[in-house]
PDB file of N, CA and C in Angstrom:
ATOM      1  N   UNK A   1    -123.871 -29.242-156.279  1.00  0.00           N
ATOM      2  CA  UNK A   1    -123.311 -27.926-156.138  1.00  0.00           C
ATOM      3  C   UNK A   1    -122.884 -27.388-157.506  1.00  0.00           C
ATOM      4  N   UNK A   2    -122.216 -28.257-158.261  1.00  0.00           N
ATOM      5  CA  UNK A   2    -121.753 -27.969-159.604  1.00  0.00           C
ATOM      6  C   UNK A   2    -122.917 -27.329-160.291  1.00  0.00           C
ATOM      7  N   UNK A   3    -123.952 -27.820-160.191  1.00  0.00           N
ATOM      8  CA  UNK A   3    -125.491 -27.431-161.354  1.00  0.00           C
ATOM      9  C   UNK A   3    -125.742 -26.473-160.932  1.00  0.00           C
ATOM     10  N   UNK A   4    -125.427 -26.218-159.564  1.00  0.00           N
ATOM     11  CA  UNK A   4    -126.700 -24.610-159.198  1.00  0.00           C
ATOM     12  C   UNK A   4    -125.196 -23.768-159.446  1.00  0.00           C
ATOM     13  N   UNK A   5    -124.200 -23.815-159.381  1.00  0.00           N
ATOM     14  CA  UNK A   5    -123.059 -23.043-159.901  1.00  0.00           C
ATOM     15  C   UNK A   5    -123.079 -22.661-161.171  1.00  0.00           C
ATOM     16  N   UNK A   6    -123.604 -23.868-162.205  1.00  0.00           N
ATOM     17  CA  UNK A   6    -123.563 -23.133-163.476  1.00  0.00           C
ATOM     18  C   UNK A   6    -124.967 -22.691-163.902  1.00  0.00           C
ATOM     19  N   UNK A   7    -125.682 -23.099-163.152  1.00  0.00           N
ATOM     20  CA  UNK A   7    -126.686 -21.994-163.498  1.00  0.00           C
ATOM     21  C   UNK A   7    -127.358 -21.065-163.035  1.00  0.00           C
ATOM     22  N   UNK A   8    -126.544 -20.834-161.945  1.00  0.00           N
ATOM     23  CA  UNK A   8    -126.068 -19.461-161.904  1.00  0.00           C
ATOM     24  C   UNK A   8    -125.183 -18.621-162.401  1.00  0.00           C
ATOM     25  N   UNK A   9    -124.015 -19.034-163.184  1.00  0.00           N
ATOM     26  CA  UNK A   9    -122.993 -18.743-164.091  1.00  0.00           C
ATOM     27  C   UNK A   9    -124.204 -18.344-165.513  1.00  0.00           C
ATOM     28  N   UNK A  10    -124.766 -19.038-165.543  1.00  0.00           N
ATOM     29  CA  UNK A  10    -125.615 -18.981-166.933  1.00  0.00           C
ATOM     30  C   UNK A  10    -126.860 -17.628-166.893  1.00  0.00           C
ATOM     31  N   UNK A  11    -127.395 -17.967-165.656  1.00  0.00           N
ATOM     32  CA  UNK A  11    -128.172 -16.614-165.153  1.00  0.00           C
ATOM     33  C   UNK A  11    -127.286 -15.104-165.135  1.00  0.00           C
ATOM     34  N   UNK A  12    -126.213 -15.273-164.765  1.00  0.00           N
ATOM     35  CA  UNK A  12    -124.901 -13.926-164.385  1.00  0.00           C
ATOM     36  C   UNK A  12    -124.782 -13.765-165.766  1.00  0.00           C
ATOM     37  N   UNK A  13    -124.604 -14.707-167.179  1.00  0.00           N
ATOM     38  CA  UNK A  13    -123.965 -14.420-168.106  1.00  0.00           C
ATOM     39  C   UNK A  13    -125.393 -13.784-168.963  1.00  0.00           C
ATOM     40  N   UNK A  14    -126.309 -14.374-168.647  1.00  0.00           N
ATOM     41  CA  UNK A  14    -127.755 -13.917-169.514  1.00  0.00           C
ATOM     42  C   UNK A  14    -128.181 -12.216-169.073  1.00  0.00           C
ATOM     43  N   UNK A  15    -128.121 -12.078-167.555  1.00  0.00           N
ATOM     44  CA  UNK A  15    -128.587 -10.689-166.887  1.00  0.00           C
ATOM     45  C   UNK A  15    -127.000  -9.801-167.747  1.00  0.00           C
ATOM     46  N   UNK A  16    -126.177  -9.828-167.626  1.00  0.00           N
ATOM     47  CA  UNK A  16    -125.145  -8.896-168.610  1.00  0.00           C
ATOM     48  C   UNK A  16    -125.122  -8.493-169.564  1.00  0.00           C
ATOM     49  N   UNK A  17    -125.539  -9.403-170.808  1.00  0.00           N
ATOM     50  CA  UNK A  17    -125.706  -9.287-172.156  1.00  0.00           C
ATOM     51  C   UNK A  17    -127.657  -9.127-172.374  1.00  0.00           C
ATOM     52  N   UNK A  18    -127.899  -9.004-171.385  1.00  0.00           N
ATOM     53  CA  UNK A  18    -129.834  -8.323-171.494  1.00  0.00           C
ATOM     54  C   UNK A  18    -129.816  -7.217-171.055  1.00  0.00           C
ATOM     55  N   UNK A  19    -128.960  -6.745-169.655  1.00  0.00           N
ATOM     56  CA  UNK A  19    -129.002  -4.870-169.397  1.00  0.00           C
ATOM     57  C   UNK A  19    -128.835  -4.112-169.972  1.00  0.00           C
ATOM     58  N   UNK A  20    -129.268  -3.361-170.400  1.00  0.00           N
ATOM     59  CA  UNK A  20    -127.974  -2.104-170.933  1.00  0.00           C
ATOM     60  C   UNK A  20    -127.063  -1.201-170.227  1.00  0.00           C
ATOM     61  N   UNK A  21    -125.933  -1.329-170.690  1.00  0.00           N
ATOM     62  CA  UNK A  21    -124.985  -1.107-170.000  1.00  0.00           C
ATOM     63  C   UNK A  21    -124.475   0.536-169.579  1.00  0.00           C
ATOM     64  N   UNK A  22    -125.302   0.887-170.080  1.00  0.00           N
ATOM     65  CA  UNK A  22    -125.356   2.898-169.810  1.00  0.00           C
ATOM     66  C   UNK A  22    -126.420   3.035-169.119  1.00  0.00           C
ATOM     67  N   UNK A  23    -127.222   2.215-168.340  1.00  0.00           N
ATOM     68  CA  UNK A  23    -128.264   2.217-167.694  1.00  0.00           C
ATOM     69  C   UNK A  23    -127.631   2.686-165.793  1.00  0.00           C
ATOM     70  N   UNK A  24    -128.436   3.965-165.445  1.00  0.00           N
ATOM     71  CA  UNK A  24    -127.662   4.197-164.108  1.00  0.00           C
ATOM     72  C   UNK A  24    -128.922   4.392-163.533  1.00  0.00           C
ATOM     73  N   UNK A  25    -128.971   3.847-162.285  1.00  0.00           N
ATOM     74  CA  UNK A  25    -129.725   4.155-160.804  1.00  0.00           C
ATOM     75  C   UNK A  25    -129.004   5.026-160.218  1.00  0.00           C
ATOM     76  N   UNK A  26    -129.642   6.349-159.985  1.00  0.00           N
ATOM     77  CA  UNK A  26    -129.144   7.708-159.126  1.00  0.00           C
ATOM     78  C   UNK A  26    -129.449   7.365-157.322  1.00  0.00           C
ATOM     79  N   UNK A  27    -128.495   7.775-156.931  1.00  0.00           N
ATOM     80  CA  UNK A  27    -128.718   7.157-155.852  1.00  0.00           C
ATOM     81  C   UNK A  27    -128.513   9.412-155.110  1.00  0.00           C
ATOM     82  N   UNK A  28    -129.510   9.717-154.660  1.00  0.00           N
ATOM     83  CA  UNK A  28    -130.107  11.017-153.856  1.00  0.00           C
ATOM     84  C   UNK A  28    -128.706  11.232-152.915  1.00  0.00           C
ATOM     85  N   UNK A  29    -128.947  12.184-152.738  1.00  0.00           N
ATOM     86  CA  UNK A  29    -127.401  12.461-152.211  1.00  0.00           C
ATOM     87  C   UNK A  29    -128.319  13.168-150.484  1.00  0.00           C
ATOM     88  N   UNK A  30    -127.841  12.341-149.061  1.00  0.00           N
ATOM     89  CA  UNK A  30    -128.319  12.420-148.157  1.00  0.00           C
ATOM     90  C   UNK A  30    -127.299  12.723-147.006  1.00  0.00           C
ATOM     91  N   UNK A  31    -127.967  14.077-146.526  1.00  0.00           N
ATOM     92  CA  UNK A  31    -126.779  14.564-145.185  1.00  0.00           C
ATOM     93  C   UNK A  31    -127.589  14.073-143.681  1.00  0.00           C
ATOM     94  N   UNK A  32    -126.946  14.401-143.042  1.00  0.00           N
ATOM     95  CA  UNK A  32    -126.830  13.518-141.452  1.00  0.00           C
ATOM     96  C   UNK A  32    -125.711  15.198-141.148  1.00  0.00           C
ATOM     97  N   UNK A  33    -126.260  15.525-140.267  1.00  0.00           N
ATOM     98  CA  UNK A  33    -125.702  16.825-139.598  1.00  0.00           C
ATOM     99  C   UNK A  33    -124.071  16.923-140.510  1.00  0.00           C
ATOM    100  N   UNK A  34    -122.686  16.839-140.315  1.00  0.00           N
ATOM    101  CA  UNK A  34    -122.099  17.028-141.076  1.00  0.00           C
ATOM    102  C   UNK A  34    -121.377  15.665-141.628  1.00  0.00           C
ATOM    103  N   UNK A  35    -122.226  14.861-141.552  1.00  0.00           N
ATOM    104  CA  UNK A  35    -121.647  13.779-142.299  1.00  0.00           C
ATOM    105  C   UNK A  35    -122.874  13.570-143.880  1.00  0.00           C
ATOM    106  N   UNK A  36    -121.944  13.169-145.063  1.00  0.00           N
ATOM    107  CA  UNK A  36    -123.047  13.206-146.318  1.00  0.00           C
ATOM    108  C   UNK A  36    -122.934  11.780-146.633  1.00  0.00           C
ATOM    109  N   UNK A  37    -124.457  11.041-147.552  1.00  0.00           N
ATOM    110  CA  UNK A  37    -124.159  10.373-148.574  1.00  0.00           C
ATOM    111  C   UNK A  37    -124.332  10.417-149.804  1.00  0.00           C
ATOM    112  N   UNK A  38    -123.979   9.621-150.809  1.00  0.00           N
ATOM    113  CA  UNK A  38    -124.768   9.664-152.042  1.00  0.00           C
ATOM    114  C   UNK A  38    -124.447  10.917-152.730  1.00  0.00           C
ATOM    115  N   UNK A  39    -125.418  11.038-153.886  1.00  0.00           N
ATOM    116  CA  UNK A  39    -124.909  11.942-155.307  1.00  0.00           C
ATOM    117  C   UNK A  39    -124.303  11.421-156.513  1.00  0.00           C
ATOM    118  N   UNK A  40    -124.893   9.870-156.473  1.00  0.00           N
ATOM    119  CA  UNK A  40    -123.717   9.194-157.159  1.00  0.00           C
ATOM    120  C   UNK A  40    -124.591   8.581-158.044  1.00  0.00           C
ATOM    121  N   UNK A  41    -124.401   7.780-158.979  1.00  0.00           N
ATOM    122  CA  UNK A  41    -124.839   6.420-159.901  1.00  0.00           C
ATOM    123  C   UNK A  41    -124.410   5.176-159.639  1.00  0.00           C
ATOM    124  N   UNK A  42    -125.450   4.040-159.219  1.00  0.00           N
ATOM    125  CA  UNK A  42    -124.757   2.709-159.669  1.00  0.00           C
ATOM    126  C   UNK A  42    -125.420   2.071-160.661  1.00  0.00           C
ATOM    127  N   UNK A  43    -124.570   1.481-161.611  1.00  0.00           N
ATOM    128  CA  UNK A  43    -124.873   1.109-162.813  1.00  0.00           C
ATOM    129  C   UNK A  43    -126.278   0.011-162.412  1.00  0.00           C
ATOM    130  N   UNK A  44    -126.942  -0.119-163.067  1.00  0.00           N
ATOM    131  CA  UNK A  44    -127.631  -1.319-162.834  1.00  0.00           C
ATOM    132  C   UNK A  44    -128.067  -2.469-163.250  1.00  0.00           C
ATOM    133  N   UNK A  45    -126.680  -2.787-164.243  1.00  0.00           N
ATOM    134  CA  UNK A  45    -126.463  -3.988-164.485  1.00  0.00           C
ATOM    135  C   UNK A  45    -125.816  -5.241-163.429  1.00  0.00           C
ATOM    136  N   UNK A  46    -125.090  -3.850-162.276  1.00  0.00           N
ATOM    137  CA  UNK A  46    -124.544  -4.460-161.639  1.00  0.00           C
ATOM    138  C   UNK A  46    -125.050  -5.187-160.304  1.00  0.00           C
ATOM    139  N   UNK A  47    -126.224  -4.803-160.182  1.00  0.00           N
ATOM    140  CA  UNK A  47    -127.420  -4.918-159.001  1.00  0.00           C
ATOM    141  C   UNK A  47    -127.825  -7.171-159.286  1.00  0.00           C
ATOM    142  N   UNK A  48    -128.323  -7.169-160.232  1.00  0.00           N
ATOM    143  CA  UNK A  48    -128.658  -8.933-160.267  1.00  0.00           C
ATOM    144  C   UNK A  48    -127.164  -9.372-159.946  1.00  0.00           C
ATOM    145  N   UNK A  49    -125.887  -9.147-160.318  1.00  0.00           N
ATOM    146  CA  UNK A  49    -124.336  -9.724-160.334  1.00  0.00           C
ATOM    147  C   UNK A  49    -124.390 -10.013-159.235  1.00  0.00           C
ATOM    148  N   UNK A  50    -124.436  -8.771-157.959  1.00  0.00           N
ATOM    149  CA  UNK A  50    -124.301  -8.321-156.835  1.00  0.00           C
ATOM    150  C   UNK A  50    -125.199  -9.999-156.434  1.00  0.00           C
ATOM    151  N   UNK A  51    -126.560 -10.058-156.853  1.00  0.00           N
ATOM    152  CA  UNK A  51    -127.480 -10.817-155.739  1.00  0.00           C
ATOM    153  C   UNK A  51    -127.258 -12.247-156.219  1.00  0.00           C
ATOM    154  N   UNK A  52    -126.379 -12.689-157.892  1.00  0.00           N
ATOM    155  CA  UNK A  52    -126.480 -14.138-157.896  1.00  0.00           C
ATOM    156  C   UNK A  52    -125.252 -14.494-157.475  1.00  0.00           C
ATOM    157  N   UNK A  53    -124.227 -13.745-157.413  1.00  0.00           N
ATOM    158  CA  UNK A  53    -123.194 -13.767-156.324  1.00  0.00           C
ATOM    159  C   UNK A  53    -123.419 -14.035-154.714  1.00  0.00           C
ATOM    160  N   UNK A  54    -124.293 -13.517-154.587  1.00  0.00           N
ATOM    161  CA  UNK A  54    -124.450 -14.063-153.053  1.00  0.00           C
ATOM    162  C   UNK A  54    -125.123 -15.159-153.106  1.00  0.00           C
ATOM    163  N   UNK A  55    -125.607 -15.848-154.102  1.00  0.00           N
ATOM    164  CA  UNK A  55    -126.049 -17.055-154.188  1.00  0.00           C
ATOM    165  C   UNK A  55    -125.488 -18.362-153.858  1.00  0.00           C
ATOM    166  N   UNK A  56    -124.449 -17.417-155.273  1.00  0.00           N
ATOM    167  CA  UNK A  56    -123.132 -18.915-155.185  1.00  0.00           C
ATOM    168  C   UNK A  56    -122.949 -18.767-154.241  1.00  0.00           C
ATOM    169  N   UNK A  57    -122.330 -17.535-153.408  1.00  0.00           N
ATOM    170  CA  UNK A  57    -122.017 -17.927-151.996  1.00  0.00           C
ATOM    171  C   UNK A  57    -122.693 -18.827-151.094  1.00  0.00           C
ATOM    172  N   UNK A  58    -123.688 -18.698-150.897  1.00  0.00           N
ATOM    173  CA  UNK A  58    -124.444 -19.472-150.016  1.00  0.00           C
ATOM    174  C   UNK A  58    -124.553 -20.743-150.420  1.00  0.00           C
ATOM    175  N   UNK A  59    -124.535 -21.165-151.740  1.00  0.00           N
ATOM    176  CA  UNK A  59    -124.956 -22.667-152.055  1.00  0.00           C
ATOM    177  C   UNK A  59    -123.025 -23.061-151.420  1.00  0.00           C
ATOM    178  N   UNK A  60    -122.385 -22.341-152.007  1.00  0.00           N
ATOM    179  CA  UNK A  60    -120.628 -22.968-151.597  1.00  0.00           C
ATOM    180  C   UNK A  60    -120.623 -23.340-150.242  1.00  0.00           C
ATOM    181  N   UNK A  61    -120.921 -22.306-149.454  1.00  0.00           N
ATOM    182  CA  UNK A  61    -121.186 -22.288-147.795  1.00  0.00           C
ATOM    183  C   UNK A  61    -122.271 -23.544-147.297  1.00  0.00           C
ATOM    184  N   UNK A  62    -123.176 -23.645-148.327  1.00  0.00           N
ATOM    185  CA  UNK A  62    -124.196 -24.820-147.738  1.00  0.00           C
ATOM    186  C   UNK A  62    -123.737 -25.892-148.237  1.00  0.00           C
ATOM    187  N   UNK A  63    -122.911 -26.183-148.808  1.00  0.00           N
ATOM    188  CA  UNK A  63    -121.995 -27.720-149.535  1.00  0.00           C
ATOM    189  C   UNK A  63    -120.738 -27.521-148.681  1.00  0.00           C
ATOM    190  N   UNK A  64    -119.832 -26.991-147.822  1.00  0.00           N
ATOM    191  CA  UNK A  64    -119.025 -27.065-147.293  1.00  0.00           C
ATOM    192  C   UNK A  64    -119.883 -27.018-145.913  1.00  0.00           C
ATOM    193  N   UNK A  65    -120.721 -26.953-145.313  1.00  0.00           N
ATOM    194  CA  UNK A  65    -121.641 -27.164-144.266  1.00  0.00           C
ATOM    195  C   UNK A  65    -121.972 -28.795-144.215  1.00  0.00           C
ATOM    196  N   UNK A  66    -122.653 -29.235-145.283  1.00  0.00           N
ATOM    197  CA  UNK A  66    -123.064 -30.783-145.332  1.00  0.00           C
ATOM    198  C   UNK A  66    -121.744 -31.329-145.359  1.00  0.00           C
ATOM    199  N   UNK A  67    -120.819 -31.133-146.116  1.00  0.00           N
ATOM    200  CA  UNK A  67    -119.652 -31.923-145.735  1.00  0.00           C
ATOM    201  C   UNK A  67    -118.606 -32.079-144.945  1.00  0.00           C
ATOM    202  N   UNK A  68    -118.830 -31.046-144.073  1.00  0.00           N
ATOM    203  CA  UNK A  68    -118.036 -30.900-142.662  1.00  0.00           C
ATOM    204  C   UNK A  68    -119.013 -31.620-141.632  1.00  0.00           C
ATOM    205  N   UNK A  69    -120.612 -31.269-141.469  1.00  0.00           N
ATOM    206  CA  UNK A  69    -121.258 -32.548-140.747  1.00  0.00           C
ATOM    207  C   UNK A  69    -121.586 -34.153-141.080  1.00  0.00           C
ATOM    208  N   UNK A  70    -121.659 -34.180-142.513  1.00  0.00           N
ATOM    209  CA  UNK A  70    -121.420 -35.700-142.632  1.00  0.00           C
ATOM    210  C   UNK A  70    -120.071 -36.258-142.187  1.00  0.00           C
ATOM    211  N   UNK A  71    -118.682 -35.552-142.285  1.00  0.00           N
ATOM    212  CA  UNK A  71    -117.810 -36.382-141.834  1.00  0.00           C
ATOM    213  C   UNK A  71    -117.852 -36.266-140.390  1.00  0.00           C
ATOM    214  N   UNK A  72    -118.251 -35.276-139.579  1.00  0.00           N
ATOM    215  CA  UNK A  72    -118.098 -35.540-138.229  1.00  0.00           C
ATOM    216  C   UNK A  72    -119.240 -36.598-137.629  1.00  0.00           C
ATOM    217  N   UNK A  73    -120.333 -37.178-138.442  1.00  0.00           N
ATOM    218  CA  UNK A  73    -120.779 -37.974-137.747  1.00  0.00           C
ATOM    219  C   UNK A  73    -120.570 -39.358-138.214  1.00  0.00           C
ATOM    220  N   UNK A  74    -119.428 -39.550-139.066  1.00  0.00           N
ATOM    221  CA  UNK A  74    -119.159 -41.301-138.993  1.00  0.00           C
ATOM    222  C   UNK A  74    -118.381 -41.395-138.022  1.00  0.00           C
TER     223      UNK A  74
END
């Protein structure tokens, strides 16, 4: 768990210092009778953060998974 943590730490720290950081994805600004969305920018450095974050999550979640069923079956 530790290894795919830091390298994913290492991937998060490489995608930051390679984006450029004034770089924006326009996101169209979309109505629905009187409800609106959008009109906005998200940066898009922040888009890879967003997805190796859910990484770690899942590897944390899949190492607290194996070790809640290995102890329930001794």
């Amino acid at each position: 768990m530790w290894l795919a943590l830091g390298i994913l730490t290492a991937l998060a720290i490489l995608a930051w210092f390679t984006i450029d950081g004034s770089a924006v994805l326009p996101v169209k600004e979309y109505s629905f009778g009187s409800f609106s969305f959008g009109g906005f920018g998200v940066q898009v450095r922040l888009l890879p953060e967003l997805i190796l974050g859910l990484f770690a999550v899942r590897v944390v979640t899949a190492n607290m998974r194996a070790r809640l069923e290995s102890g329930t079956r001794q």
